[in-house]
Protein backbone atom coordinates (compact mmCIF):
# COMPACT_ATOMS: atom_id res chain seq x y z
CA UNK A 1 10.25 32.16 -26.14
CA UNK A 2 10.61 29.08 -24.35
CA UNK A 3 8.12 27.28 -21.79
CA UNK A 4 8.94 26.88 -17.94
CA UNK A 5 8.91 23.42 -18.39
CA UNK A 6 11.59 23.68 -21.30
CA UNK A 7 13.55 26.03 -18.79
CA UNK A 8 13.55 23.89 -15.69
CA UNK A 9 14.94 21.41 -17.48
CA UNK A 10 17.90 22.76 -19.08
CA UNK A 11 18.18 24.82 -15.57
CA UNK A 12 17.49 21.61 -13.54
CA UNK A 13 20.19 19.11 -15.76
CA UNK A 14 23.14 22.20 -15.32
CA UNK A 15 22.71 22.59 -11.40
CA UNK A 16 23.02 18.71 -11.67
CA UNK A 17 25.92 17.92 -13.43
CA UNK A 18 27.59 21.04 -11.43
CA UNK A 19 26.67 19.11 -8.18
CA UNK A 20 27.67 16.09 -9.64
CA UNK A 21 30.80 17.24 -10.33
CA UNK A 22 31.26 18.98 -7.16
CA UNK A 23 31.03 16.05 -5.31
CA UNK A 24 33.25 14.38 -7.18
CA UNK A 25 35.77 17.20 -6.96
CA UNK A 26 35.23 17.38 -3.51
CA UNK A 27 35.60 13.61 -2.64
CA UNK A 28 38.61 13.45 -4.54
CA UNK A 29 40.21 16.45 -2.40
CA UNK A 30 39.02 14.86 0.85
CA UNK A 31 40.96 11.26 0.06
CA UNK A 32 44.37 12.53 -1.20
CA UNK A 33 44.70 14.47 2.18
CA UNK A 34 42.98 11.45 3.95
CA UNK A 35 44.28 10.29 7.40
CA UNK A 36 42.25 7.52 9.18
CA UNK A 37 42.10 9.36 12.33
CA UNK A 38 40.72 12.83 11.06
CA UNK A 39 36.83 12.84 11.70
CA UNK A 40 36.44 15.63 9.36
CA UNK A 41 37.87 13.83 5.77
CA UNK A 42 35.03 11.26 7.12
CA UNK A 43 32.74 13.84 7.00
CA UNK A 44 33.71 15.50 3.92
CA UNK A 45 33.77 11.80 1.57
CA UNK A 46 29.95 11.45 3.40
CA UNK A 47 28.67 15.01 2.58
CA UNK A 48 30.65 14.36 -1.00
CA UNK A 49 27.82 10.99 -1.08
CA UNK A 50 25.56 13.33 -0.44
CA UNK A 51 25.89 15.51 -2.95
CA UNK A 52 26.44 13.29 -5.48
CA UNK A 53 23.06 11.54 -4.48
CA UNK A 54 21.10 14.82 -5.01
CA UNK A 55 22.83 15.47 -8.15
CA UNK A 56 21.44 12.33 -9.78
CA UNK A 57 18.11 12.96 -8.16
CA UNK A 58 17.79 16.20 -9.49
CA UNK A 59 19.37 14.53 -13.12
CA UNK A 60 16.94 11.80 -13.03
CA UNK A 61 13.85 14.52 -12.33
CA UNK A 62 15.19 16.63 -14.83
CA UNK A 63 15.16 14.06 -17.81
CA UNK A 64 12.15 12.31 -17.42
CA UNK A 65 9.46 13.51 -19.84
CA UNK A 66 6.43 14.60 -18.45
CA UNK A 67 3.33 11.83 -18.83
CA UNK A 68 0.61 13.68 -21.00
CA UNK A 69 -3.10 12.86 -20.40
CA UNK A 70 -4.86 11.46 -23.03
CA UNK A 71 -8.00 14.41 -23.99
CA UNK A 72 -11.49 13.04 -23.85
CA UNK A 73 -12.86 12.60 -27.11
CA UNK A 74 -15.07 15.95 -27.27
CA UNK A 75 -18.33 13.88 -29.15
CA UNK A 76 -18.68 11.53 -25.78
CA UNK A 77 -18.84 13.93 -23.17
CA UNK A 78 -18.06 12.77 -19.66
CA UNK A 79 -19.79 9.24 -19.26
CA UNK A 80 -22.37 9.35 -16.29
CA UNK A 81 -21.13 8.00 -12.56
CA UNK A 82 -23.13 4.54 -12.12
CA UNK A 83 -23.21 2.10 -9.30
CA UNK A 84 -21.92 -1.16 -10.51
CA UNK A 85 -25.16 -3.31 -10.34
CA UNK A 86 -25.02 -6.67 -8.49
């Protein structure tokens, strides 16, 4: 059985090539019907941008492995808090 982690990202990297491609789809429909003086192809190529900028977001946060912390070394124990001494 797999992790969340492991889950989110295959889950994650599918929603964002399907937006991806959606906006792609979508900005192509909005320019072959394009006429210069229709406000709404305008707003169809932007909300196309849009998408297309969240699909890479959500690619980008997808793909990028997770830092790991290093673990304290179990025979040093946490080190005391000191003030620095002038």
């Amino acid at each position: 059985m797999k992790n969340t982690q492991a889950r989110f990202r295959e889950a994650g990297s599918f929603i964002a090539g399907l937006l991806i491609g959606l906006s792609i789809v979508v900005g192509m429909c909005a320019m072959t019907v394009a006429d210069p003086s229709d406000w709404q192809n305008i707003l169809w190529v932007f909300g196309a941008l849009i998408v297309l900028a969240l699909g890479l977001a959500l690619q980008v946060v997808a793909t990028t492995k997770p830092r790991y912390r290093r673990p304290i070394d179990p025979e040093l124990g946490a080190l005391p808090i000191r003030f620095m001494e002038s």
